[in-house]
N, C-alpha and C. Protein backbone atom coordinates (compact mmCIF):
# COMPACT_ATOMS: atom_id res chain seq x y z
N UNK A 1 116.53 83.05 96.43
CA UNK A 1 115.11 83.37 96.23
C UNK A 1 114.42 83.51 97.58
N UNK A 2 113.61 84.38 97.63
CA UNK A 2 113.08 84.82 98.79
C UNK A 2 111.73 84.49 98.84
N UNK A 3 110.84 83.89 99.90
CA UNK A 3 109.52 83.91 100.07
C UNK A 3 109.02 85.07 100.76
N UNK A 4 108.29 85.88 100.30
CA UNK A 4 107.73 87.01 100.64
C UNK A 4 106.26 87.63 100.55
N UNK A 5 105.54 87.24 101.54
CA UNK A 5 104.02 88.03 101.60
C UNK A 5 103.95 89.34 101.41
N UNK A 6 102.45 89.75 100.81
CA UNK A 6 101.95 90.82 100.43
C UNK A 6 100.52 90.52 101.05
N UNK A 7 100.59 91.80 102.16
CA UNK A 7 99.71 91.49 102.31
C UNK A 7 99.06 93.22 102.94
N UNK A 8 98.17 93.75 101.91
CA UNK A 8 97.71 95.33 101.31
C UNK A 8 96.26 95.11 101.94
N UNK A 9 96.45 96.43 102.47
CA UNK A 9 95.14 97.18 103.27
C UNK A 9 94.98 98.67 103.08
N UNK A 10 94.17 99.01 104.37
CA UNK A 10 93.74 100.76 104.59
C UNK A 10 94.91 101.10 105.42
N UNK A 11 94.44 100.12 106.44
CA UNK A 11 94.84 100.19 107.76
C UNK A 11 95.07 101.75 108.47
N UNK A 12 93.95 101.91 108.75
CA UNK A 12 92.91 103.12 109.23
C UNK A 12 92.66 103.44 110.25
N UNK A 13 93.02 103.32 111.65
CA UNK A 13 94.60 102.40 111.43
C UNK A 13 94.91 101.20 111.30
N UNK A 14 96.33 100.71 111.45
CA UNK A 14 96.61 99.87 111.63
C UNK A 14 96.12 98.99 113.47
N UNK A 15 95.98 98.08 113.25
CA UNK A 15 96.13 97.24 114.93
C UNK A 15 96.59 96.04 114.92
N UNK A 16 96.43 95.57 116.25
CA UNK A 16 97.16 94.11 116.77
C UNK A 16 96.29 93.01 115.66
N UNK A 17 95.23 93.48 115.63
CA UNK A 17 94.24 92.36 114.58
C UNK A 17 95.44 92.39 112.96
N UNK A 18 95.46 93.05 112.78
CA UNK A 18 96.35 93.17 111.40
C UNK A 18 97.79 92.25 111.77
N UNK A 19 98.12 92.64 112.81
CA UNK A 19 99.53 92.30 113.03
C UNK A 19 99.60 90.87 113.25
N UNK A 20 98.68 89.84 113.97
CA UNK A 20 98.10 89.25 114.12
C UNK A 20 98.37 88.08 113.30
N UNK A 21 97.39 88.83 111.79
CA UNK A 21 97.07 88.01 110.42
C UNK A 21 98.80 87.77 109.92
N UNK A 22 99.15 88.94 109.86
CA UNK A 22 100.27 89.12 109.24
C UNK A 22 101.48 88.20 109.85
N UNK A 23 101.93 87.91 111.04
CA UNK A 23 102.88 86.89 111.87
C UNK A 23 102.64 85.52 111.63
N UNK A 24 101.24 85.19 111.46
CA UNK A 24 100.43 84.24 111.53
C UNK A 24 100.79 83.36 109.96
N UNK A 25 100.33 84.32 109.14
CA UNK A 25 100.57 83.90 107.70
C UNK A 25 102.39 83.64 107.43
N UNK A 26 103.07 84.59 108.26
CA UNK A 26 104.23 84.25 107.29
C UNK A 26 104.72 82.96 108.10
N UNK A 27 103.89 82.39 109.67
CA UNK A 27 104.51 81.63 109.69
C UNK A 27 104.13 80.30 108.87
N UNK A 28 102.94 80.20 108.91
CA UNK A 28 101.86 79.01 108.02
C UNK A 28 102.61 78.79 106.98
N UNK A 29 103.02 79.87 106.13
CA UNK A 29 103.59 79.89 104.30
C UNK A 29 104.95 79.88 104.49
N UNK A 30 105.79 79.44 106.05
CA UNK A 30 107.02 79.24 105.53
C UNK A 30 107.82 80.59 104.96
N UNK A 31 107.28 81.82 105.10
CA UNK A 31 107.75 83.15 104.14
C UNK A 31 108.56 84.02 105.29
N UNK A 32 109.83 84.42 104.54
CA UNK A 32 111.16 85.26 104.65
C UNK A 32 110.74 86.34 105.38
N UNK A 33 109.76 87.19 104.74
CA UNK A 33 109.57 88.62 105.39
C UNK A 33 107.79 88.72 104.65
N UNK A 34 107.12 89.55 105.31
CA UNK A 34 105.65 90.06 104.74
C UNK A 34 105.66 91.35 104.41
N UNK A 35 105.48 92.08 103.82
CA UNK A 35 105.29 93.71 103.21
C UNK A 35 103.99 93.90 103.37
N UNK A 36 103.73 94.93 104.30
CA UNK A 36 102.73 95.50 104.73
C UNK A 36 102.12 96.73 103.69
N UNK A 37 101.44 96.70 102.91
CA UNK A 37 101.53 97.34 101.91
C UNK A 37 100.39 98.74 102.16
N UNK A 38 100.45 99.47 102.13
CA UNK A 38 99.45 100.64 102.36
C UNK A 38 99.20 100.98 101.05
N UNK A 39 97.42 101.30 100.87
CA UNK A 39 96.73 101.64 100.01
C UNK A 39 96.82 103.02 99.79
N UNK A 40 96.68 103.51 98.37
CA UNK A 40 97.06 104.85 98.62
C UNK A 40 95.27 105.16 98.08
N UNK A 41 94.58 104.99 97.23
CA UNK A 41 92.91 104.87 97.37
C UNK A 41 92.83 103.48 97.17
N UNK A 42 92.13 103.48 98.24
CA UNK A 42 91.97 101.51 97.82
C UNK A 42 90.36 101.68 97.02
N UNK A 43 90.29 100.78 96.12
CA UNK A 43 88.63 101.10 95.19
C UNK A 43 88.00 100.69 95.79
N UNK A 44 87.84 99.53 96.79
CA UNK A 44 86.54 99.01 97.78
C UNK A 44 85.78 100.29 98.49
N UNK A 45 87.17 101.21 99.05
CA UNK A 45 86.41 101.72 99.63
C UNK A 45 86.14 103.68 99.08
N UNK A 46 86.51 103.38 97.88
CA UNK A 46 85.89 104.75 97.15
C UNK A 46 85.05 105.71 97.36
N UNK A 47 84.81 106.80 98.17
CA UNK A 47 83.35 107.08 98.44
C UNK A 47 82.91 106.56 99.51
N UNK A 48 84.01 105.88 100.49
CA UNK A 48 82.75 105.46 101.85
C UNK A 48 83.07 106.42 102.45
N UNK A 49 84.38 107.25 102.54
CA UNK A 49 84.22 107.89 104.05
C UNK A 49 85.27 108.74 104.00
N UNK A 50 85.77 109.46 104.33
CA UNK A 50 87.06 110.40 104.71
C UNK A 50 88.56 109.82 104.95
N UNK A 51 89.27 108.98 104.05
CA UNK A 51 90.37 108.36 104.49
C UNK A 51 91.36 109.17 105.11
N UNK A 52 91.82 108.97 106.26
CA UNK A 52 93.40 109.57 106.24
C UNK A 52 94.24 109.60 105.52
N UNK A 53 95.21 110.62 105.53
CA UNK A 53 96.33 110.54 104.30
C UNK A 53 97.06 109.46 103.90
N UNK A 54 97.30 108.86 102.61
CA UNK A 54 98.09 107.46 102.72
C UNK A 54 99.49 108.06 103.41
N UNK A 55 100.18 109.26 103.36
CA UNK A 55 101.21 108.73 103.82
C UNK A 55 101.20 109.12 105.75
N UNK A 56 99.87 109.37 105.71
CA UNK A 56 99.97 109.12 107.73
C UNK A 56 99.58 107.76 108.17
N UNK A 57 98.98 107.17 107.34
CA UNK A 57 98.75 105.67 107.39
C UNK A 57 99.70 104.87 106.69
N UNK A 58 100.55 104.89 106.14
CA UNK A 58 102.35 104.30 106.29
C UNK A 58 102.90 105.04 107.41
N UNK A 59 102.63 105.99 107.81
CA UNK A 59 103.24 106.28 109.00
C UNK A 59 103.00 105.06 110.31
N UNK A 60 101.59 105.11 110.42
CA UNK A 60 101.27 104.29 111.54
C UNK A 60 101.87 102.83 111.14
N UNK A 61 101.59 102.10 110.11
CA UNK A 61 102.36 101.32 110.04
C UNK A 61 104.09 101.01 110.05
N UNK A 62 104.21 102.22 109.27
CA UNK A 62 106.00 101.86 109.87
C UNK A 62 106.51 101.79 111.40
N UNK A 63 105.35 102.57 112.15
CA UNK A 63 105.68 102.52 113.83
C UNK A 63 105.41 101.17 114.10
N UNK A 64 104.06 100.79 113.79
CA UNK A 64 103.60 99.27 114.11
C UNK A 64 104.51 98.48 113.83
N UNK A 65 105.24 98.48 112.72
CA UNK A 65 105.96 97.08 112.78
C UNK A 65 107.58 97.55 113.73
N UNK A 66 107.69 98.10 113.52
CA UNK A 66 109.13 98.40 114.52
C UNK A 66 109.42 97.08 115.34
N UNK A 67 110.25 96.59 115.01
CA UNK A 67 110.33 95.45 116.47
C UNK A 67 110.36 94.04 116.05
N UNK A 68 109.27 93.79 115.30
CA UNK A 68 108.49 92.84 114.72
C UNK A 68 108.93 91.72 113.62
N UNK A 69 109.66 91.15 113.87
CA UNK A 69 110.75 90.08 113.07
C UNK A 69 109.93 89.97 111.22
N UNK A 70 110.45 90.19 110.65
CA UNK A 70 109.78 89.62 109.34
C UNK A 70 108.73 90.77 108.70
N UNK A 71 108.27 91.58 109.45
CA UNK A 71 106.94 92.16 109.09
C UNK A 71 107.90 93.89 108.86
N UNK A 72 107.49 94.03 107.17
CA UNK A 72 107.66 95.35 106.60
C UNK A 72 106.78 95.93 106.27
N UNK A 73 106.77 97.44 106.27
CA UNK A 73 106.15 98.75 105.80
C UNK A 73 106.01 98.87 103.93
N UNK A 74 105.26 98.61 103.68
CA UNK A 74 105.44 99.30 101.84
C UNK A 74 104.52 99.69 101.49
N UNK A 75 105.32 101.04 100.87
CA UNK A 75 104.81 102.56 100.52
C UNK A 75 105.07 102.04 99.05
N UNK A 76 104.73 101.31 98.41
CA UNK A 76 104.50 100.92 96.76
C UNK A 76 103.90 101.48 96.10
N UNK A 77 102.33 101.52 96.57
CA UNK A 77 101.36 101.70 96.31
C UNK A 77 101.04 103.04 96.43
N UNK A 78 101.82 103.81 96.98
CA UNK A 78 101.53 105.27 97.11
C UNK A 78 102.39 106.16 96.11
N UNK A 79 103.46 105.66 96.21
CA UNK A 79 104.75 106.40 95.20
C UNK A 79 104.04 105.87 93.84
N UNK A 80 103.17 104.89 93.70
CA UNK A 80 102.46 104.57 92.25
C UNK A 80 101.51 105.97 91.83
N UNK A 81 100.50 106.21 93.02
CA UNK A 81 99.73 107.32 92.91
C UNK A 81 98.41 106.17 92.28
N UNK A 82 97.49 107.26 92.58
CA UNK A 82 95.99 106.47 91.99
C UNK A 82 95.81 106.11 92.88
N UNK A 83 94.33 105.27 91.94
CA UNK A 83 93.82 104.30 92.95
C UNK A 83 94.25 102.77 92.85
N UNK A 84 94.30 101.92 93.96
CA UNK A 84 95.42 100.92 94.48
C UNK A 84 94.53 99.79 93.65
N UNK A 85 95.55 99.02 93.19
CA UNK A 85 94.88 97.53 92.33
C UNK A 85 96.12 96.25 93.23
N UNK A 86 95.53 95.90 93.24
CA UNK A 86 96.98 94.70 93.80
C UNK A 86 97.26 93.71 93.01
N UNK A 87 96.90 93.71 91.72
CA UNK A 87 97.55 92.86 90.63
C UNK A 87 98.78 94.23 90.05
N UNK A 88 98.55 95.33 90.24
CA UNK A 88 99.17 96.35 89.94
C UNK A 88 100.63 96.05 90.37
N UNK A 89 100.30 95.94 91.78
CA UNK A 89 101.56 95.47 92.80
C UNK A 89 102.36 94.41 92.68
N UNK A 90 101.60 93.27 92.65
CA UNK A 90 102.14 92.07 92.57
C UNK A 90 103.16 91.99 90.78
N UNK A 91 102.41 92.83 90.16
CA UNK A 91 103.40 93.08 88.74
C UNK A 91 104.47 94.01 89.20
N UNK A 92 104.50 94.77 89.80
CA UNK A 92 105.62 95.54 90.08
C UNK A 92 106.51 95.17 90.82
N UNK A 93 106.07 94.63 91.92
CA UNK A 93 107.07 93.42 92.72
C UNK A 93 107.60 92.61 91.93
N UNK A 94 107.11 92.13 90.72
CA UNK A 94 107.97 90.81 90.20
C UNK A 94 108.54 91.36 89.19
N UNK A 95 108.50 92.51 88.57
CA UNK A 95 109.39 93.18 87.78
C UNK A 95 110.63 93.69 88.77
N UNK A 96 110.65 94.26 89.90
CA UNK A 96 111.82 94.62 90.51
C UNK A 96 112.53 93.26 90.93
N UNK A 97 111.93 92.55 91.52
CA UNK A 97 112.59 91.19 92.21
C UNK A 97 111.95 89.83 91.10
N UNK A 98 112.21 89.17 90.16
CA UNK A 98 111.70 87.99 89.51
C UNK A 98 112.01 86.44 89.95
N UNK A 99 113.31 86.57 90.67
CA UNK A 99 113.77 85.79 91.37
C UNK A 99 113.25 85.43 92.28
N UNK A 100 112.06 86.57 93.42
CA UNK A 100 111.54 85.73 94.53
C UNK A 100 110.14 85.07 94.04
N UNK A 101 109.63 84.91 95.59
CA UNK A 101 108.48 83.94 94.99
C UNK A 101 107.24 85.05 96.27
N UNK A 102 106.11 85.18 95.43
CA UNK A 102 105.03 86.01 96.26
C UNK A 102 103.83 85.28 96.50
N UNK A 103 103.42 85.96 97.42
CA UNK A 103 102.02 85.43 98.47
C UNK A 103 101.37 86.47 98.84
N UNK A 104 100.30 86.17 98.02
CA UNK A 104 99.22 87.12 98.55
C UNK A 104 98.03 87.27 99.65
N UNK A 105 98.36 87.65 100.61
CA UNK A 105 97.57 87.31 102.37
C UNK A 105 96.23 88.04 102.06
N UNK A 106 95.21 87.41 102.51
CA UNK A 106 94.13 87.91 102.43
C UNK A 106 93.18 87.38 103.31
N UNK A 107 92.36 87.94 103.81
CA UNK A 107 91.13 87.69 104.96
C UNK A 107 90.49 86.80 104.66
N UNK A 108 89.72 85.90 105.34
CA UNK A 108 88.64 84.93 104.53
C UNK A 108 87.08 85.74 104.09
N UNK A 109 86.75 86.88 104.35
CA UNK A 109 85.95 87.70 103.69
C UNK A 109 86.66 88.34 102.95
N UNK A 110 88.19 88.76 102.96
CA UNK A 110 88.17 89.40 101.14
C UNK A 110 88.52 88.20 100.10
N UNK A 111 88.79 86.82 100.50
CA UNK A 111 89.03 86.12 99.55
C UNK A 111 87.70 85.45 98.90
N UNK A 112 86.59 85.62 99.86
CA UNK A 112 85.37 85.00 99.08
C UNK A 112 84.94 86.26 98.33
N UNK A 113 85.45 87.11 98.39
CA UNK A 113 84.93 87.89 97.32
C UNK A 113 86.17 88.30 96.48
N UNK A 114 87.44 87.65 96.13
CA UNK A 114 88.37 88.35 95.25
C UNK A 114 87.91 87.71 93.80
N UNK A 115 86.95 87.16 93.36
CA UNK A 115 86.32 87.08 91.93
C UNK A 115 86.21 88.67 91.40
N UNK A 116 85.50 89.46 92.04
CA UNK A 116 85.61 91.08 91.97
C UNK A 116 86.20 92.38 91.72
N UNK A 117 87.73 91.10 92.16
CA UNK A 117 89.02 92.27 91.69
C UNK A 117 89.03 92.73 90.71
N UNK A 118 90.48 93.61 90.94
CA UNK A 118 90.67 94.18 89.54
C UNK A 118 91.69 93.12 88.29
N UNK A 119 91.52 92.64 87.29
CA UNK A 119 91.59 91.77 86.50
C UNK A 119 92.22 90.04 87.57
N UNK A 120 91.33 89.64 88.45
CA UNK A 120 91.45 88.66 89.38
C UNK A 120 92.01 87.28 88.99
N UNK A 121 91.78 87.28 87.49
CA UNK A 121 92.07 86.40 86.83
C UNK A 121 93.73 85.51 86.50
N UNK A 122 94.45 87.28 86.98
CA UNK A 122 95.62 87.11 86.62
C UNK A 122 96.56 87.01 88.17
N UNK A 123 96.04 86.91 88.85
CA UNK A 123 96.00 87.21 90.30
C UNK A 123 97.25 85.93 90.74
N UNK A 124 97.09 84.99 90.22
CA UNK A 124 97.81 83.65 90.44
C UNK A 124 98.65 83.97 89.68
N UNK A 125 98.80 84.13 88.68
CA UNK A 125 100.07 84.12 88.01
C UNK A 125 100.98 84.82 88.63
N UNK A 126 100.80 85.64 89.36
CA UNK A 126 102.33 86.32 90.25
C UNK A 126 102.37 86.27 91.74
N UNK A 127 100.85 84.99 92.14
CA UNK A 127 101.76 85.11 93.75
C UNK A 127 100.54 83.79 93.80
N UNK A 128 100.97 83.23 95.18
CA UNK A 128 100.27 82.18 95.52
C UNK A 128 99.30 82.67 96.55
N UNK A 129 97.63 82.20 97.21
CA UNK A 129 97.11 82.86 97.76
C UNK A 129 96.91 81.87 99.61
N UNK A 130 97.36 83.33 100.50
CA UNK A 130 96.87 82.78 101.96
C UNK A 130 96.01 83.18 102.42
N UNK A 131 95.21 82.65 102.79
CA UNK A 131 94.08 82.61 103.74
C UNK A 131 94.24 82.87 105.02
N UNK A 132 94.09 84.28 105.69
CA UNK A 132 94.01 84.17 107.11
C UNK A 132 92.52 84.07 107.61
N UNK A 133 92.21 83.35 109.02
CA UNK A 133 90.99 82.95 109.47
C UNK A 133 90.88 82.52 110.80
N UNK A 134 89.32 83.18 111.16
CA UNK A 134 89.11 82.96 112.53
C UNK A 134 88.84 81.51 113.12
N UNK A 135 89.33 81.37 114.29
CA UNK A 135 89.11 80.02 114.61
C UNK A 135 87.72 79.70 114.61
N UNK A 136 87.01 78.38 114.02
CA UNK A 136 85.46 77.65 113.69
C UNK A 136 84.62 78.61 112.51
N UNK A 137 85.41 79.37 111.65
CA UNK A 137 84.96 79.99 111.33
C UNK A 137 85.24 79.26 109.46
N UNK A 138 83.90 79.44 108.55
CA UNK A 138 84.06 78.01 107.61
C UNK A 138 85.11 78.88 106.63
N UNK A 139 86.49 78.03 105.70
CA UNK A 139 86.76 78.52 104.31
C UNK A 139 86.19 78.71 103.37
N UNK A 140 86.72 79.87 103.30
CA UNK A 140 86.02 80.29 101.41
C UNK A 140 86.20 79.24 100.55
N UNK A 141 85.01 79.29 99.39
CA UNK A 141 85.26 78.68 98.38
C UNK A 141 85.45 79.37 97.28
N UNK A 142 85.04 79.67 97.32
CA UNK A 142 84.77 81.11 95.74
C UNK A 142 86.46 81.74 95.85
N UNK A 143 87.16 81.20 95.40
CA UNK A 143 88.48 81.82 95.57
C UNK A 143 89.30 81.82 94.08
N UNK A 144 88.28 82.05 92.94
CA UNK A 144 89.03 82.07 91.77
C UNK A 144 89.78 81.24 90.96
N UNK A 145 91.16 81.31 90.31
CA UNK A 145 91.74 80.51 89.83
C UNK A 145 93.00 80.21 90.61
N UNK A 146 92.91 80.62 92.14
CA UNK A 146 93.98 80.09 92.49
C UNK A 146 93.86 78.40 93.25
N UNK A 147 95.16 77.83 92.84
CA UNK A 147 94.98 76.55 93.22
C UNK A 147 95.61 76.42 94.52
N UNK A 148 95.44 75.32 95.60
CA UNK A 148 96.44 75.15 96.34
C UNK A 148 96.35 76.49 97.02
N UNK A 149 95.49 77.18 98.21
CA UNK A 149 95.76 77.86 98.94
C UNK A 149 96.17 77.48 100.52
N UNK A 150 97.43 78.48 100.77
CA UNK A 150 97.40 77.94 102.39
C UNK A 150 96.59 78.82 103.25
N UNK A 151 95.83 78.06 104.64
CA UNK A 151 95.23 78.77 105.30
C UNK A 151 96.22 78.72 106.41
N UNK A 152 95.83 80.04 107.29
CA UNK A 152 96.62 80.06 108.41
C UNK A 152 95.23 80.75 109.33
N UNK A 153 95.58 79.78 110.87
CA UNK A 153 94.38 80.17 111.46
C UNK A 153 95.42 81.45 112.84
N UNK A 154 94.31 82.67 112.86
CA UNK A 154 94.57 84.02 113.58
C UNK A 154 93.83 83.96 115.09
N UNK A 155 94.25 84.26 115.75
CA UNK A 155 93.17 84.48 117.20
C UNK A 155 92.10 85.11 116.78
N UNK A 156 91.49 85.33 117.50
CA UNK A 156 90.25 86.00 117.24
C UNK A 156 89.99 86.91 118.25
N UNK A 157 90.68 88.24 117.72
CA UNK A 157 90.46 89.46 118.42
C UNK A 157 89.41 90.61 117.84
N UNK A 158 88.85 90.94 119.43
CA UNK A 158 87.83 91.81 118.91
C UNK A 158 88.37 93.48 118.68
N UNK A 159 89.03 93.47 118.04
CA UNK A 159 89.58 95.19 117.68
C UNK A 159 89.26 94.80 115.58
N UNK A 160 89.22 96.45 115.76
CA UNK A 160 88.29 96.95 114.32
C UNK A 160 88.90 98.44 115.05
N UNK A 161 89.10 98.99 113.32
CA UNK A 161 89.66 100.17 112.78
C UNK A 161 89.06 101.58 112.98
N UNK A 162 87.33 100.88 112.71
CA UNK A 162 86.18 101.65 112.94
C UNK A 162 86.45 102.20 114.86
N UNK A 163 86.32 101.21 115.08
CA UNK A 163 85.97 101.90 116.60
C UNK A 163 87.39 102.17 117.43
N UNK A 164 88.91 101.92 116.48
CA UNK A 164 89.35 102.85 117.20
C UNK A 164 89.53 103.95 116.66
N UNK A 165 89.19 104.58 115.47
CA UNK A 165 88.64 105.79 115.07
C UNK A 165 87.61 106.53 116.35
N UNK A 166 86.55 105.92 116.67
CA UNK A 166 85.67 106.48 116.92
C UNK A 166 86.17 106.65 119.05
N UNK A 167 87.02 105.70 118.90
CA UNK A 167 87.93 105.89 120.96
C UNK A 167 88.49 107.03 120.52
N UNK A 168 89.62 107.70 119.72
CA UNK A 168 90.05 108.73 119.40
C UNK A 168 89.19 109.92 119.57
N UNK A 169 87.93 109.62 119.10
CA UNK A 169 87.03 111.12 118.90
C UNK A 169 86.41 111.10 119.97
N UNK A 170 86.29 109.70 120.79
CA UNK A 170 85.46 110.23 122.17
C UNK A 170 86.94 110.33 123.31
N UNK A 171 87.73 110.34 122.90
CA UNK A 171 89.12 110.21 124.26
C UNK A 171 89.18 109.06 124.73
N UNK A 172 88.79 108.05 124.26
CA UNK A 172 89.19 106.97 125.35
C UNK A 172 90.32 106.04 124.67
N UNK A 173 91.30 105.17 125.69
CA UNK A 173 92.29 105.04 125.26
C UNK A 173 92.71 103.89 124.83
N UNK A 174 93.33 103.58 124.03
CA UNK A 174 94.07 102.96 123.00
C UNK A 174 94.92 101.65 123.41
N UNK A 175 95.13 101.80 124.19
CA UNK A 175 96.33 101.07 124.80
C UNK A 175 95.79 99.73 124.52
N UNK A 176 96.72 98.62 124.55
CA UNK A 176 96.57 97.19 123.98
C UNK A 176 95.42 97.08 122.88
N UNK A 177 95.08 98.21 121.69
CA UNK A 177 94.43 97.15 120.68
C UNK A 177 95.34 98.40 119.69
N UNK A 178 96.16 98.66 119.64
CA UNK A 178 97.44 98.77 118.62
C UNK A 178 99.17 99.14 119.40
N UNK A 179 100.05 98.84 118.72
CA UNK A 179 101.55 99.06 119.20
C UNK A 179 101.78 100.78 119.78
N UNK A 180 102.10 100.67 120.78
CA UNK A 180 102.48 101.67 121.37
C UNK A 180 103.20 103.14 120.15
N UNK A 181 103.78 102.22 119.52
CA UNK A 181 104.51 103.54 118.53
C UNK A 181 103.48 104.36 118.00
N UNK A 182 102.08 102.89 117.32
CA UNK A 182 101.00 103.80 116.49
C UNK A 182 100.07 104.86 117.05
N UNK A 183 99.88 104.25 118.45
CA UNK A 183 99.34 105.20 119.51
C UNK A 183 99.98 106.65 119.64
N UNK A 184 101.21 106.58 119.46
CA UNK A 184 102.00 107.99 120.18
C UNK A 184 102.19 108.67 118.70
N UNK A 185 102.11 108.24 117.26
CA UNK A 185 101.55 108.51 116.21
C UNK A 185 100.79 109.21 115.88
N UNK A 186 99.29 108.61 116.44
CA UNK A 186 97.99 109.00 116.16
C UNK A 186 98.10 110.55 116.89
N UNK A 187 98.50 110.36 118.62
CA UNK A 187 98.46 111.08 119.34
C UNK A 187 99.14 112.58 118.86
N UNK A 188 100.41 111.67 118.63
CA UNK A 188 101.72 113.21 118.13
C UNK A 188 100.79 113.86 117.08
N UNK A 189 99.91 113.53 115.98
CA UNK A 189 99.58 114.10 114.71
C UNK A 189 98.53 114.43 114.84
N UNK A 190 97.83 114.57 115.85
CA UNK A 190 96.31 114.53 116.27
C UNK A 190 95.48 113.88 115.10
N UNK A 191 95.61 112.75 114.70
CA UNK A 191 94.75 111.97 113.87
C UNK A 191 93.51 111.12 114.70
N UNK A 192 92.38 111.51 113.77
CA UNK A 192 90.71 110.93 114.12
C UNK A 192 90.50 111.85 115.01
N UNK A 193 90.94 112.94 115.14
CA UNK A 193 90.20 113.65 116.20
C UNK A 193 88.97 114.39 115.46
N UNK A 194 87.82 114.49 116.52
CA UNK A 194 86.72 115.67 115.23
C UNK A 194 87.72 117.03 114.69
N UNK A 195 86.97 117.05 113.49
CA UNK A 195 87.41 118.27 113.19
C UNK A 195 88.54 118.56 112.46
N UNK A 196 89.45 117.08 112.61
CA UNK A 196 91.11 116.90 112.25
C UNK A 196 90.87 116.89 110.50
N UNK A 197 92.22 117.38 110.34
CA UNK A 197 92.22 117.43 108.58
C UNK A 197 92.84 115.88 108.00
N UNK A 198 91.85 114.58 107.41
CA UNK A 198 92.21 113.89 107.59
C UNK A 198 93.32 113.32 106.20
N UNK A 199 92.63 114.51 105.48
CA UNK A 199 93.82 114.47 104.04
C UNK A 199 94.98 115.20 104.43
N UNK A 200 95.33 115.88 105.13
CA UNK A 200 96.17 116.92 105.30
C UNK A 200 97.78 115.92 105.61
N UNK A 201 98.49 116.72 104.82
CA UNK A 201 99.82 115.28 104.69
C UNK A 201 100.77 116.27 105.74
């Protein structure tokens, strides 16, 4: 039996902040490997903005983790099609594998709000929930019906998705706030540039 995190984003791109949460948690929870799960429409963010293609954003992530002991790429959620539910996932994971045991990684702002999900209720029944979190920064309470969560505390880096979107469109460079692979990624595909086709697969 395997301990294995899930732990599903945009990652728009991906960065060191993600990578971060993700090392962090599997070491806190004791867990085998983490699956980096890419959203193929995530519903939070429905209507905010122009996503990149899900599968150029599994791209960047499969570069990102390259290297990276424990930490996997999964394209689940995309070969599903739609829009992304992660009780969706966590049922599909435990129908292929029943034998392991799942963990669901989550931010301490998306866990004070996972009452919201999509049927949240059932959320525990197929994985246990981690808490990643900034150092002095307070735990959620509002965390549903899961019991027994582990927290794992993350550095506290100032990189966000948003603004390296927005270094891309003004040229400035990248270097140390994501993995070199995702950089030469972004670069090779001309992604976030103005003008770039950001659905274009």
């Amino acid at each position: 039996m395997a301990r294995i995190g899930v732990f599903g984003g945009t990652f728009d791109p991906i960065h060191y902040g993600h990578l971060a949460a993700a090392v962090n948690a599997r070491h806190a929870a004791g867990l085998d490997r983490v699956l980096l799960v890419v959203a193929n429409l995530p519903w939070q963010k429905e209507g905010d903005r122009d996503l990149t293609s899900a599968v150029a954003r599994f791209g960047l992530v499969r570069e990102a983790v390259v290297g990276v002991a424990g930490l996997e790429a999964s394209d689940i959620e995309i070969i599903r099609g739609g829009t992304s539910y992660t009780i969706d996932t966590l049922v599909e994971l435990r129908e292929k594998s029943a034998e392991d045991e799942y963990f669901l990684i989550v931010g301490a702002d998306a866990a004070a709000g996972i009452t919201s999900w999509e049927r949240c209720e059932d959320l525990p029944k197929f994985a246990r929930l981690v808490v990643v979190n900034r150092p002095g920064h307070p735990k959620p309470s509002n965390i549903g019906e899961f019991d027994s969560p582990i927290f794992a505390e993350i550095p506290s880096l100032a990189i966000s998705s948003t603004d390296i979107r927005q270094r891309v469109a003004d040229g400035r460079p990248l270097e140390y706030l994501l993995p070199p692979g995702a950089v030469e990624y972004i670069r090779r595909n001309g992604l976030y540039r103005v003008g770039s086709r950001l659905y274009s697969e």
